[in-house]
PDB file of N, CA and C in Angstrom:
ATOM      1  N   UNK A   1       1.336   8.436  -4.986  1.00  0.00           N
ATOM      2  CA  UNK A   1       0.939   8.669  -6.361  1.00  0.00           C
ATOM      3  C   UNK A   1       1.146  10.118  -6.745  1.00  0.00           C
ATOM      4  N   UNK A   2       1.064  10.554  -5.995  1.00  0.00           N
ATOM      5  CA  UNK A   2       1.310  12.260  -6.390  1.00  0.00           C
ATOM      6  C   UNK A   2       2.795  12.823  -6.276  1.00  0.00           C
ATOM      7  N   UNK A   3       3.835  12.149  -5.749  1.00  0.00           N
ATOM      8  CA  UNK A   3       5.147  12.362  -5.764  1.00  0.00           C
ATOM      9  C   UNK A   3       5.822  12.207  -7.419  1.00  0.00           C
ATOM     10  N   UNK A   4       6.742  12.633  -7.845  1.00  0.00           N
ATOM     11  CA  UNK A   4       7.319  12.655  -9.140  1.00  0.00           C
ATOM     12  C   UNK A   4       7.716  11.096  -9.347  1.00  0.00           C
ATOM     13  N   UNK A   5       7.595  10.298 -10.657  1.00  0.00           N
ATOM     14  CA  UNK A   5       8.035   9.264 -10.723  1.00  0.00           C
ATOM     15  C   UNK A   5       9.385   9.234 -10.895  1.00  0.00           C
ATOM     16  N   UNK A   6      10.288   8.535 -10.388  1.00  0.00           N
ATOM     17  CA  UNK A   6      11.788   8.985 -10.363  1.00  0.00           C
ATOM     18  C   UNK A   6      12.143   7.303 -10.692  1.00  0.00           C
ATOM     19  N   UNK A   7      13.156   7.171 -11.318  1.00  0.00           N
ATOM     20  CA  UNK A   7      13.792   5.932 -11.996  1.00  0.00           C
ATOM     21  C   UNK A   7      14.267   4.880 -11.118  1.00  0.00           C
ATOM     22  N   UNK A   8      14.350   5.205  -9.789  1.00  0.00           N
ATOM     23  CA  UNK A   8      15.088   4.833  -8.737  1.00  0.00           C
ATOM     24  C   UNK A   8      14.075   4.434  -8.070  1.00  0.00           C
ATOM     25  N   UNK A   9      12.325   4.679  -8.254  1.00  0.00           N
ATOM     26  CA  UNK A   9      11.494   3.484  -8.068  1.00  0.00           C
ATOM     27  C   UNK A   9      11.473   2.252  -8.579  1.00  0.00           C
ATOM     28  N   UNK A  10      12.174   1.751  -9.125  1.00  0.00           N
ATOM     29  CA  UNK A  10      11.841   0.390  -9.531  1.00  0.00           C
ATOM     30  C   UNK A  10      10.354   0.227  -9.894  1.00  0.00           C
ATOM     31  N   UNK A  11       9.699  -0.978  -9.366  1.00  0.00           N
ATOM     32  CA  UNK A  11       8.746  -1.671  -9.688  1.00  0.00           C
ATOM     33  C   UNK A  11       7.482  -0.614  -8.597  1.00  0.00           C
ATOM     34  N   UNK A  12       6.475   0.000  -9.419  1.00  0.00           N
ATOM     35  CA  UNK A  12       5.720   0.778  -9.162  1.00  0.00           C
ATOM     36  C   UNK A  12       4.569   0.154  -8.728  1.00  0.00           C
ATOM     37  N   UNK A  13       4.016  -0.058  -7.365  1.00  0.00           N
ATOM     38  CA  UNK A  13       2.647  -0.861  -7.563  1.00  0.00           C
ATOM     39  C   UNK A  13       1.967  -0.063  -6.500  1.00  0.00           C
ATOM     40  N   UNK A  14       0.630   0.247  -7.307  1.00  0.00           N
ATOM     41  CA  UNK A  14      -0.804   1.066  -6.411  1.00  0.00           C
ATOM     42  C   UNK A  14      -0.945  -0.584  -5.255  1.00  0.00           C
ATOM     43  N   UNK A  15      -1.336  -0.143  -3.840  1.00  0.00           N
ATOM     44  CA  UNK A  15      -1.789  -0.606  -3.356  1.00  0.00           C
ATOM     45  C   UNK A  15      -3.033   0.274  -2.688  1.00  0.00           C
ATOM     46  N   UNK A  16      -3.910   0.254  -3.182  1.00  0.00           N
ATOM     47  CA  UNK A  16      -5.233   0.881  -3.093  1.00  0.00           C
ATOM     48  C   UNK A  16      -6.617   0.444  -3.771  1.00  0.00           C
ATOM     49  N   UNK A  17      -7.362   0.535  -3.736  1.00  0.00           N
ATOM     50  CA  UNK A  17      -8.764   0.028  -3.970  1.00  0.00           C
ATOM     51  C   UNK A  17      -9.079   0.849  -5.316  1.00  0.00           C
ATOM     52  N   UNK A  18      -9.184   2.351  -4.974  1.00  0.00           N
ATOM     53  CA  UNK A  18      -9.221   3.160  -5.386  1.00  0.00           C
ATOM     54  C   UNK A  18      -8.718   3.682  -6.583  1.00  0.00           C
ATOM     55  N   UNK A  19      -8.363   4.394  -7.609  1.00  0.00           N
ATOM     56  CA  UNK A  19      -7.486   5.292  -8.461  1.00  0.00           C
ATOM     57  C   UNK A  19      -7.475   6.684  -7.758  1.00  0.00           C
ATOM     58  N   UNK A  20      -6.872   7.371  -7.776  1.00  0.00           N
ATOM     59  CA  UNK A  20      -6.023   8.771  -7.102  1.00  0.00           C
ATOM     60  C   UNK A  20      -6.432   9.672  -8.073  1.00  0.00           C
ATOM     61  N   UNK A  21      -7.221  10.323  -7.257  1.00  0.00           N
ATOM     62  CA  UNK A  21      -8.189  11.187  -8.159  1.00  0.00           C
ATOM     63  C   UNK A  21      -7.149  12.742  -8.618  1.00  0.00           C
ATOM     64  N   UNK A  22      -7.147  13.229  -9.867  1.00  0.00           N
ATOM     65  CA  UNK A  22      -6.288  13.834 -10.532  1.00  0.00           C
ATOM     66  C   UNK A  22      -5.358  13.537 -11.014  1.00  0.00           C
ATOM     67  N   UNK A  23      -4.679  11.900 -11.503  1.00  0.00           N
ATOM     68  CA  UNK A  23      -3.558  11.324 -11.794  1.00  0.00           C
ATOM     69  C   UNK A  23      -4.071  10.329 -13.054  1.00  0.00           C
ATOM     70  N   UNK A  24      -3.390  10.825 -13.869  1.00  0.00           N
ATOM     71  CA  UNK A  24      -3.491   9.694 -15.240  1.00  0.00           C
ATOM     72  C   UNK A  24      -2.211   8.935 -15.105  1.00  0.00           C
ATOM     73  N   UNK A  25      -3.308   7.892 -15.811  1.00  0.00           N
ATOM     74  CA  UNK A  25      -2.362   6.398 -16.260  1.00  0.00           C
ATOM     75  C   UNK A  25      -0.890   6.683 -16.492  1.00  0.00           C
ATOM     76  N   UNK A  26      -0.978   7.374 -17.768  1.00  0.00           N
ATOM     77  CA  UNK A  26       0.303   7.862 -17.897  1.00  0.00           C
ATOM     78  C   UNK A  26       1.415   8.697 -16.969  1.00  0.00           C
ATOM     79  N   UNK A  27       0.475   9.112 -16.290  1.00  0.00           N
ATOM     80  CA  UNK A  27       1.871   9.999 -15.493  1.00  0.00           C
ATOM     81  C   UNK A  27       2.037   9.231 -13.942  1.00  0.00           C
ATOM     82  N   UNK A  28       1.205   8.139 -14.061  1.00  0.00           N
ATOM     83  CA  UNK A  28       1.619   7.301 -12.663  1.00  0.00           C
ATOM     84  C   UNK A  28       2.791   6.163 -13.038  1.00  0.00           C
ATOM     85  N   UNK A  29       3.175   6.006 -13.900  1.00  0.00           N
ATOM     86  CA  UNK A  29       4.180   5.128 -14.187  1.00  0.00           C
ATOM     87  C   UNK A  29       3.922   4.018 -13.519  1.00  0.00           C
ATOM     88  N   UNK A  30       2.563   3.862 -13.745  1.00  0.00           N
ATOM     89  CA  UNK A  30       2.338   2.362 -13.188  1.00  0.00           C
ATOM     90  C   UNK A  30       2.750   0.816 -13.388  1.00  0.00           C
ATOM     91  N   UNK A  31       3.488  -0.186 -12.675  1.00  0.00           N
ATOM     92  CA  UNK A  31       3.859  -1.321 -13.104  1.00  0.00           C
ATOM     93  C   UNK A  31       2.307  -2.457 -13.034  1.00  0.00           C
ATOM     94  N   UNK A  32       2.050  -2.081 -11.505  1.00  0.00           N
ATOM     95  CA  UNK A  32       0.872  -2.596 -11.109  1.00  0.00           C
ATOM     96  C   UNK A  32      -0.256  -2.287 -10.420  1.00  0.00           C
ATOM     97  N   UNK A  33      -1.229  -2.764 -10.321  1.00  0.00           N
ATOM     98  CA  UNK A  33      -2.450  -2.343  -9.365  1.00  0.00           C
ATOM     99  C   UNK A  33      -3.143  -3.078  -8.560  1.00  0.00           C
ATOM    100  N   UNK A  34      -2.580  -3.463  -7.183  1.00  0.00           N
ATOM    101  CA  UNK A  34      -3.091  -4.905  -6.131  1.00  0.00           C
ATOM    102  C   UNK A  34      -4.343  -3.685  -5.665  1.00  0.00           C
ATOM    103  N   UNK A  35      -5.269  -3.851  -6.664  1.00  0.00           N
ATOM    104  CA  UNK A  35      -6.684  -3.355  -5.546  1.00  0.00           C
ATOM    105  C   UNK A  35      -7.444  -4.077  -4.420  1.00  0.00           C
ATOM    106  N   UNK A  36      -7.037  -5.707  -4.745  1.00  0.00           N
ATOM    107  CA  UNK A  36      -7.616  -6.661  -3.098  1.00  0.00           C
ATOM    108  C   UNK A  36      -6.762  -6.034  -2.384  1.00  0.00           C
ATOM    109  N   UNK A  37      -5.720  -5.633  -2.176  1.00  0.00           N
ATOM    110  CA  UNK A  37      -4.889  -5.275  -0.915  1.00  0.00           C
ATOM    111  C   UNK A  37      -5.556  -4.261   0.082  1.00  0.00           C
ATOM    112  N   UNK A  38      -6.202  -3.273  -0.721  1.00  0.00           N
ATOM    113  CA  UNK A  38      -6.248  -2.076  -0.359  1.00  0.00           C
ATOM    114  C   UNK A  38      -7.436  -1.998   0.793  1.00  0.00           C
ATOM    115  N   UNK A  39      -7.371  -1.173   1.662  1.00  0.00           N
ATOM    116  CA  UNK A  39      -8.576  -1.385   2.649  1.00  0.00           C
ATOM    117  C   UNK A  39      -9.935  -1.763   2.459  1.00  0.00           C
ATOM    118  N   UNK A  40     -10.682  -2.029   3.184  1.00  0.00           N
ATOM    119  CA  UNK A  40     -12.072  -2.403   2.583  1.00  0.00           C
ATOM    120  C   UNK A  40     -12.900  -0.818   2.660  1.00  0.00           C
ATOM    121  N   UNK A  41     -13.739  -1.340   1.721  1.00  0.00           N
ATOM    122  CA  UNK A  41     -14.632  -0.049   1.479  1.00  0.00           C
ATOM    123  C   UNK A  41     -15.004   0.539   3.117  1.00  0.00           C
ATOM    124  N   UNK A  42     -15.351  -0.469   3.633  1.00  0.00           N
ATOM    125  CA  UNK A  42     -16.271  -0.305   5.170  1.00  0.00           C
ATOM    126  C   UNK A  42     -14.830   0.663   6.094  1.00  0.00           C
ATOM    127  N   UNK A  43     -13.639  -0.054   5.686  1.00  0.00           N
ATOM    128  CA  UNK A  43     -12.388   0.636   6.908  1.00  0.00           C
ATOM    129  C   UNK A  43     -12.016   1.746   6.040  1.00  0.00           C
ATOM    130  N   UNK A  44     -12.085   1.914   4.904  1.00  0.00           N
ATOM    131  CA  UNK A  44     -11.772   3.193   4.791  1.00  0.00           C
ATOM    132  C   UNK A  44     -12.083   4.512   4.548  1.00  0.00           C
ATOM    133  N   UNK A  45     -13.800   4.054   4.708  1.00  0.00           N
ATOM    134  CA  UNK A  45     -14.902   5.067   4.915  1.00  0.00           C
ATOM    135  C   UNK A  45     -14.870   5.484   6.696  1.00  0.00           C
ATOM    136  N   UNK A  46     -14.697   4.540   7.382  1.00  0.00           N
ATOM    137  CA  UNK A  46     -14.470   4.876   8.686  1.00  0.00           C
ATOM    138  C   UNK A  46     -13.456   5.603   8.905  1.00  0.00           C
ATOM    139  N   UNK A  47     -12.494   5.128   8.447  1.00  0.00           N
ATOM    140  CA  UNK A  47     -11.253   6.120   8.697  1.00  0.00           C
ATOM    141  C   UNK A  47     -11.046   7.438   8.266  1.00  0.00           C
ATOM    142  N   UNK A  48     -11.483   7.683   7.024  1.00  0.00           N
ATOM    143  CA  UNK A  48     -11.493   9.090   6.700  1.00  0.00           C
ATOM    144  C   UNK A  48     -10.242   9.893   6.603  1.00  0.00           C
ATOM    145  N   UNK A  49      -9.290   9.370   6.716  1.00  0.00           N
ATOM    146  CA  UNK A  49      -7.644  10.050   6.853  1.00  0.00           C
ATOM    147  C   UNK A  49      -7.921  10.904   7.868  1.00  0.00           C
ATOM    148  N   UNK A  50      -8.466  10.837   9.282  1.00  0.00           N
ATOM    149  CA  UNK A  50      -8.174  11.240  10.346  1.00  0.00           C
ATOM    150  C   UNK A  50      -7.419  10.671  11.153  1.00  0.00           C
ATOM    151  N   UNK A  51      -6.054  11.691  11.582  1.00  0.00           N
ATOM    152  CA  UNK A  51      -4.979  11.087  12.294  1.00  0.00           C
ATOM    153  C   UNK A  51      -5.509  10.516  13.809  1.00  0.00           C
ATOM    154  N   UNK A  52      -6.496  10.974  13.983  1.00  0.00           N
ATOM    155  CA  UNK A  52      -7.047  10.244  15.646  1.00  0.00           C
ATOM    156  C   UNK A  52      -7.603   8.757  15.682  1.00  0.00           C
ATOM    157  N   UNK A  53      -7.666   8.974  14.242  1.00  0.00           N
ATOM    158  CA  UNK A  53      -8.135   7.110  14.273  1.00  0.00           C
ATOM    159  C   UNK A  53      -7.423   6.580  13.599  1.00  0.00           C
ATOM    160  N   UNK A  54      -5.916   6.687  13.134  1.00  0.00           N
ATOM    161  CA  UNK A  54      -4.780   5.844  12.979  1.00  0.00           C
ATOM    162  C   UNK A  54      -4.504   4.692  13.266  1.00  0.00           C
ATOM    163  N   UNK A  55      -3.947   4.524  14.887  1.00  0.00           N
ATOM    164  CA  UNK A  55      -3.761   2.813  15.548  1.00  0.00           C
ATOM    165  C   UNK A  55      -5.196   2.261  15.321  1.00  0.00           C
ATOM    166  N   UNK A  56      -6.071   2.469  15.569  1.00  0.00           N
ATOM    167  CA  UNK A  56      -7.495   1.727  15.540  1.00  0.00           C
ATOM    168  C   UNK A  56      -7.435   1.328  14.110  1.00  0.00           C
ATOM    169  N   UNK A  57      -7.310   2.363  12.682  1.00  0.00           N
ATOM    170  CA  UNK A  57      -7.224   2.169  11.817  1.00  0.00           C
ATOM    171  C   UNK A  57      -5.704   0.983  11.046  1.00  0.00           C
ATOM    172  N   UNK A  58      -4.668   1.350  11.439  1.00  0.00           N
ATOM    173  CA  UNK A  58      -3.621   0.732  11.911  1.00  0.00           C
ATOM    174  C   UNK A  58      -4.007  -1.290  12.308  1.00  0.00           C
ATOM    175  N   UNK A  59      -4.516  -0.910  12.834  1.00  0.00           N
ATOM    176  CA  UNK A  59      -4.735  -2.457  13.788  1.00  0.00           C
ATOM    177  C   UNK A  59      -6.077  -2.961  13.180  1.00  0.00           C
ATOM    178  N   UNK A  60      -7.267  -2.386  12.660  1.00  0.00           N
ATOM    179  CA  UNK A  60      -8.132  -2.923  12.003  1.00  0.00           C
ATOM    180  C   UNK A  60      -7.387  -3.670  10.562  1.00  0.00           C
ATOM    181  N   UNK A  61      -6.653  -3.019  10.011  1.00  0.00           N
ATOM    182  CA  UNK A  61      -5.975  -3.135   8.734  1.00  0.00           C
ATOM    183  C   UNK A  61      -5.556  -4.343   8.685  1.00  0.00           C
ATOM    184  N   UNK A  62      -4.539  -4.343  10.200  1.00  0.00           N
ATOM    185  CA  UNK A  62      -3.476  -5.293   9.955  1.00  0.00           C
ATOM    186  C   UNK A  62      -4.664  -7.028  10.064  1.00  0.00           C
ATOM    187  N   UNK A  63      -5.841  -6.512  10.429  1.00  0.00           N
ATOM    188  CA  UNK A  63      -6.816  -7.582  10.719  1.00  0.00           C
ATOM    189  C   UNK A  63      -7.198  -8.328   9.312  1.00  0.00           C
ATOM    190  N   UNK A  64      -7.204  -7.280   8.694  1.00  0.00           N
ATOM    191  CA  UNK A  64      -8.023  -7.469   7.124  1.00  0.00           C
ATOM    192  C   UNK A  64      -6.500  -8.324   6.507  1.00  0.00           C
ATOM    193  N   UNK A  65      -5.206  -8.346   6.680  1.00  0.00           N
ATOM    194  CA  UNK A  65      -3.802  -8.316   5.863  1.00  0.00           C
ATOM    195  C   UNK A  65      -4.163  -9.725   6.013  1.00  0.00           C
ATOM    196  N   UNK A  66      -4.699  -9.893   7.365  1.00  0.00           N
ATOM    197  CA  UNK A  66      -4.198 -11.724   7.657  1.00  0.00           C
ATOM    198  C   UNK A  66      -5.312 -12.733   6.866  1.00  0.00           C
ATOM    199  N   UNK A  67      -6.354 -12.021   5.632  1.00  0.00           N
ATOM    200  CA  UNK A  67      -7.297 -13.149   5.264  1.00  0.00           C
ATOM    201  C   UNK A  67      -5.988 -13.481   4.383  1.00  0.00           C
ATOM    202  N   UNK A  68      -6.816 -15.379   3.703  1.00  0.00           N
ATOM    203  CA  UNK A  68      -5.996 -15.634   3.021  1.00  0.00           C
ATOM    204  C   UNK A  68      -5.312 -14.722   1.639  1.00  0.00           C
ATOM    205  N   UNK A  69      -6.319 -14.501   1.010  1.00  0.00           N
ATOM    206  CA  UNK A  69      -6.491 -13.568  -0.209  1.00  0.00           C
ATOM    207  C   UNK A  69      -4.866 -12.289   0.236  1.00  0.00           C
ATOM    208  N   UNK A  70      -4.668 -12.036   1.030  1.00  0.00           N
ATOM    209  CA  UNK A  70      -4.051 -10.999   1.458  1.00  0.00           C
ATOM    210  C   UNK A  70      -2.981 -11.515   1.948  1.00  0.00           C
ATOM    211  N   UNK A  71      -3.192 -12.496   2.431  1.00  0.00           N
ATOM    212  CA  UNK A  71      -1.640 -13.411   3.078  1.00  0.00           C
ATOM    213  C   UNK A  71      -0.852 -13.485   1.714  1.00  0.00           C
ATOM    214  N   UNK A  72      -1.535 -13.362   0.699  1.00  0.00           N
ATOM    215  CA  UNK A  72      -0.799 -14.647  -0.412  1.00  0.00           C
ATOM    216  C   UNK A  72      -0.704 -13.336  -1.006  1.00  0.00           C
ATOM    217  N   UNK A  73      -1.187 -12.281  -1.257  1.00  0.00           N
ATOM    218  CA  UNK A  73      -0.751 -11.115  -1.873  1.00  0.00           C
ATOM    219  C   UNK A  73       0.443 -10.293  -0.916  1.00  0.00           C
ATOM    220  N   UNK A  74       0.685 -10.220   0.021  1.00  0.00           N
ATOM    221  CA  UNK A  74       1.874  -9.708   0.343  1.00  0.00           C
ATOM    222  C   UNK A  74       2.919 -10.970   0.329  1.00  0.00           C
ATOM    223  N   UNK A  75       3.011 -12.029   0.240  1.00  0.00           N
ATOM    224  CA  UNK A  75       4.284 -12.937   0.008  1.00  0.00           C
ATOM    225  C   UNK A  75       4.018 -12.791  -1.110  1.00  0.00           C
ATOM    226  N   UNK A  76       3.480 -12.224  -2.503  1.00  0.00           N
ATOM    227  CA  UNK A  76       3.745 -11.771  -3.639  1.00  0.00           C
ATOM    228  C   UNK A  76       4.234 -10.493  -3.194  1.00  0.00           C
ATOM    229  N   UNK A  77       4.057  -9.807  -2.941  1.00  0.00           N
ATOM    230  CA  UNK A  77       4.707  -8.365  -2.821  1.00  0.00           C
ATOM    231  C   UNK A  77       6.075  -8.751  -1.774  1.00  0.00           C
ATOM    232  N   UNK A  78       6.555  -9.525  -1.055  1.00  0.00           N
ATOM    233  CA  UNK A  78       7.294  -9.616  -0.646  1.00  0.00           C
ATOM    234  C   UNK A  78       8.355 -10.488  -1.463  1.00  0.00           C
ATOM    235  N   UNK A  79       7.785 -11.694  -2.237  1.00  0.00           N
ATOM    236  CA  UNK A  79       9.040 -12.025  -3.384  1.00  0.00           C
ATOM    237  C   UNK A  79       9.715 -11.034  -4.250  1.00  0.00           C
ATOM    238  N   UNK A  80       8.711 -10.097  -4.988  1.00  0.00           N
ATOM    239  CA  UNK A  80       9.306  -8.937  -5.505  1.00  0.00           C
ATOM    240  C   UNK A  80      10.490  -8.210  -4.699  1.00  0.00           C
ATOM    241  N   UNK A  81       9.805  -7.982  -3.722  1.00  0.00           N
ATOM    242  CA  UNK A  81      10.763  -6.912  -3.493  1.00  0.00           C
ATOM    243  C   UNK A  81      11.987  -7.723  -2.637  1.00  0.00           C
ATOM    244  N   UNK A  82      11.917  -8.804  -2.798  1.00  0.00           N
ATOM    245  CA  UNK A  82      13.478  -9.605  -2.339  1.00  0.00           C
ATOM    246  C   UNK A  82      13.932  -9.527  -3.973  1.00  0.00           C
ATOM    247  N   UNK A  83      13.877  -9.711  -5.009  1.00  0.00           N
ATOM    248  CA  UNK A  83      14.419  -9.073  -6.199  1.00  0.00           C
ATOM    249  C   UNK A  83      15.096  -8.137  -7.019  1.00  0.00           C
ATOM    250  N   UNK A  84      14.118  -6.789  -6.465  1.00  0.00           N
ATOM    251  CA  UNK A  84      13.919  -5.857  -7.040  1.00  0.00           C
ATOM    252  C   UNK A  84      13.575  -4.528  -6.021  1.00  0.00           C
ATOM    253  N   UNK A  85      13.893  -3.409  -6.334  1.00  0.00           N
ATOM    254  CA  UNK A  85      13.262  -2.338  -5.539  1.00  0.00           C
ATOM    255  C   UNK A  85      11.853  -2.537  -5.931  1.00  0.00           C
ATOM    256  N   UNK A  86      10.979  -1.832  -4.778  1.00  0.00           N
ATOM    257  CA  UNK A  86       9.621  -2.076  -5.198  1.00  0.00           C
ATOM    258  C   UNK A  86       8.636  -0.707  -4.120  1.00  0.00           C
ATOM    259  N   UNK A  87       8.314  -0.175  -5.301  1.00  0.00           N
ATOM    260  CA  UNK A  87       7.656   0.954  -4.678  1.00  0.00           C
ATOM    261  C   UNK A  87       5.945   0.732  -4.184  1.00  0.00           C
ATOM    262  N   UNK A  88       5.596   1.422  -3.156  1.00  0.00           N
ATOM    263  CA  UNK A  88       4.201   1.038  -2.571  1.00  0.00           C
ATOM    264  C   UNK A  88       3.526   2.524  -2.578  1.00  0.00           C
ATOM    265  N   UNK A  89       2.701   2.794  -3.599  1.00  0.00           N
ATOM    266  CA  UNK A  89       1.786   3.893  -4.232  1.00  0.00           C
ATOM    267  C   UNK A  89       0.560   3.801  -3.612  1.00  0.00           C
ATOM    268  N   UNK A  90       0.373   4.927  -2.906  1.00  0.00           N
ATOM    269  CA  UNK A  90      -1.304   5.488  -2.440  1.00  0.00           C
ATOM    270  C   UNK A  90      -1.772   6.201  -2.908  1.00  0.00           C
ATOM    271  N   UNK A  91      -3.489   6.453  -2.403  1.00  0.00           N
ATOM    272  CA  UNK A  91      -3.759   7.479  -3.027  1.00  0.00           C
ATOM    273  C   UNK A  91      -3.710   9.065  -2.028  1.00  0.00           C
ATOM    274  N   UNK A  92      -3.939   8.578  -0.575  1.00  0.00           N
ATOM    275  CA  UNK A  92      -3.832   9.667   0.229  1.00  0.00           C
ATOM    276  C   UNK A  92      -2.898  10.419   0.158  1.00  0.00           C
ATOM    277  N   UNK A  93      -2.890  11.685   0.693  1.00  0.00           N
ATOM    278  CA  UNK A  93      -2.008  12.357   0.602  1.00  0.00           C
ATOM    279  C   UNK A  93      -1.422  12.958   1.838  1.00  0.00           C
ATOM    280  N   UNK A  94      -1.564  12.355   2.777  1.00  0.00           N
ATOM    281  CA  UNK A  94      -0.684  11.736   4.021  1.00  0.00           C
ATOM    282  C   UNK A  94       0.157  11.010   4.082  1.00  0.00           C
ATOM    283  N   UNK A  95       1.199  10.901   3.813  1.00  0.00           N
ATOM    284  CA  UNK A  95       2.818   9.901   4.084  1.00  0.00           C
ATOM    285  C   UNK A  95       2.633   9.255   5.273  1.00  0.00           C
ATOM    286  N   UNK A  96       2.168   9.777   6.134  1.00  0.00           N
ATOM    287  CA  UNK A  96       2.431   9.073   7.767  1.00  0.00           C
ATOM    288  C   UNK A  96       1.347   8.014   8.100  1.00  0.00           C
ATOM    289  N   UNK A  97      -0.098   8.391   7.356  1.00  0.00           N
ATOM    290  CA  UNK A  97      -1.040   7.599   7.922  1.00  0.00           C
ATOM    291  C   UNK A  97      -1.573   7.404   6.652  1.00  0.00           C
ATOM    292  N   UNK A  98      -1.321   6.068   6.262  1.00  0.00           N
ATOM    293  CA  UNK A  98      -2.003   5.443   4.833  1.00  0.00           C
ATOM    294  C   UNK A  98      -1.658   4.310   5.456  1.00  0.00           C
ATOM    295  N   UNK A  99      -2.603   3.074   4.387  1.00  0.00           N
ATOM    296  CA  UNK A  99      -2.669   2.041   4.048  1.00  0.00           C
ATOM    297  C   UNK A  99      -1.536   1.316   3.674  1.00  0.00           C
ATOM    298  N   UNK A 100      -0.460   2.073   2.835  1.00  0.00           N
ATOM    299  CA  UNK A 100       1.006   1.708   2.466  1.00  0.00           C
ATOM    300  C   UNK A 100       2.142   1.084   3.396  1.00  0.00           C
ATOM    301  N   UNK A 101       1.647   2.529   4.424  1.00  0.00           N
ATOM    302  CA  UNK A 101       2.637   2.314   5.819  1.00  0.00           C
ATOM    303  C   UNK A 101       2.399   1.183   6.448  1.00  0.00           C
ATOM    304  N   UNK A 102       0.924   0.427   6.862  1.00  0.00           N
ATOM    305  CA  UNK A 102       0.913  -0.451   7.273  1.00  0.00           C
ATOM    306  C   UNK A 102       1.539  -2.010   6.860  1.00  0.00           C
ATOM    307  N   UNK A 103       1.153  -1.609   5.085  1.00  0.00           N
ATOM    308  CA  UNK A 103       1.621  -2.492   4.395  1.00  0.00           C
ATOM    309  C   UNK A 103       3.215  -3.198   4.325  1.00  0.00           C
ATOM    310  N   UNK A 104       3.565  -1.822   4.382  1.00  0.00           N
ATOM    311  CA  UNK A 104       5.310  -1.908   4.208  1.00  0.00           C
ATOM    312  C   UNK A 104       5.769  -2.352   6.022  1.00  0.00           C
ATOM    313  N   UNK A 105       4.678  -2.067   7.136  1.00  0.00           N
ATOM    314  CA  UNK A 105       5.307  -3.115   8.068  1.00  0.00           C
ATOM    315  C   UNK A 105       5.196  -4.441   8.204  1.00  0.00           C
ATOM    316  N   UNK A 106       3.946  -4.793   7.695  1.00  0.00           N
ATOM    317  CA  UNK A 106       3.778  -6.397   7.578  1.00  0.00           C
ATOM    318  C   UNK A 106       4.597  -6.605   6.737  1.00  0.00           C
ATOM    319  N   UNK A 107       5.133  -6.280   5.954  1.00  0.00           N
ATOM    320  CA  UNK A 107       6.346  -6.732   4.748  1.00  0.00           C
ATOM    321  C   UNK A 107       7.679  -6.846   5.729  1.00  0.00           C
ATOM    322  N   UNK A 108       7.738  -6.277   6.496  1.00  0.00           N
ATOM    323  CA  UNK A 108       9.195  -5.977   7.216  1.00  0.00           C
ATOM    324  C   UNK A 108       8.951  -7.154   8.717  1.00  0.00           C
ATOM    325  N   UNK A 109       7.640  -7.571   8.823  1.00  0.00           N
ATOM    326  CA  UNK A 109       7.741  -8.750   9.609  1.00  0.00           C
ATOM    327  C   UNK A 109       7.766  -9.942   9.125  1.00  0.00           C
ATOM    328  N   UNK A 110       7.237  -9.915   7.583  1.00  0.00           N
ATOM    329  CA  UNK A 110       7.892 -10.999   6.935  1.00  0.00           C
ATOM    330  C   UNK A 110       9.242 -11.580   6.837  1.00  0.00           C
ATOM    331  N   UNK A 111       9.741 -10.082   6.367  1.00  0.00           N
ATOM    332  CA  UNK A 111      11.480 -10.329   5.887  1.00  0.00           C
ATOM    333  C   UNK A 111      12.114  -9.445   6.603  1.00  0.00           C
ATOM    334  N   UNK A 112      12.208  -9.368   8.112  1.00  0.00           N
ATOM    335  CA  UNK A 112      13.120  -8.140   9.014  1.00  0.00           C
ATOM    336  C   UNK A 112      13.999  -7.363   8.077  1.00  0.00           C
ATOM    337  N   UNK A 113      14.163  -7.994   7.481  1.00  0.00           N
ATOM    338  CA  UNK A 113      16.124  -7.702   6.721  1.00  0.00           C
ATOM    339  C   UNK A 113      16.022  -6.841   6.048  1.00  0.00           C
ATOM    340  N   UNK A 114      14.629  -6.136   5.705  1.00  0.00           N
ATOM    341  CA  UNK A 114      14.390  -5.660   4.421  1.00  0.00           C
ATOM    342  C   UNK A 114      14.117  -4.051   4.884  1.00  0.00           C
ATOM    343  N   UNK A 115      14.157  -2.769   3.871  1.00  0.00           N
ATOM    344  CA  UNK A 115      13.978  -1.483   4.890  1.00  0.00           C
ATOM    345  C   UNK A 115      12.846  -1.433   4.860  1.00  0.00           C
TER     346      UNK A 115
END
């Protein structure tokens, strides 16, 4: 969310619970907002964006991906983006260890084929 919106995102969607504190509507070029996706209050108060609790955080996540509610929201996020480019917006400001990253691998065990 804090990176420049560039045209070559395609389809813009927050996957977060949250809104990204210092960012208006307008300048997020938002398409969408999957807030069920986004961690649960409980995992992402634990986690705290500390890189030492990553895989734990990592692997709790991927626990929460598999309810139904979440199954059926990433094969929505995964039809899209067999379509369309499709961008995956956080609010952290860590690239390496967010909620996104995890996201975008369960997407890539859906559809290998996909980057």
């Amino acid at each position: 969310m804090y990176d420049k919106y560039r045209e070559s995102d395609g389809m813009r969607i927050l996957v977060d619970r949250l809104w990204p504190r210092g960012v208006s509507k307008r300048a997020a070029h938002l398409d969408r907002w999957l807030r069920e996706i986004g961690p649960s209050n409980e995992l992402r108060r634990w986690f705290g964006h500390k890189p030492e609790r990553w895989k734990a955080f990592a692997s709790r996540y991927r626990r929460e991906l598999r309810s139904p509610e979440n199954k059926k929201t990433l094969e929505e996020l995964e039809r899209l983006a067999s379509k369309q480019t499709v961008t995956l917006l956080f609010s952290a400001r860590d690239i390496e260890h967010n909620n996104a990253v995890v996201i975008q691998r369960a997407l890539r065990k859906i559809s290998p084929s996909r980057k």
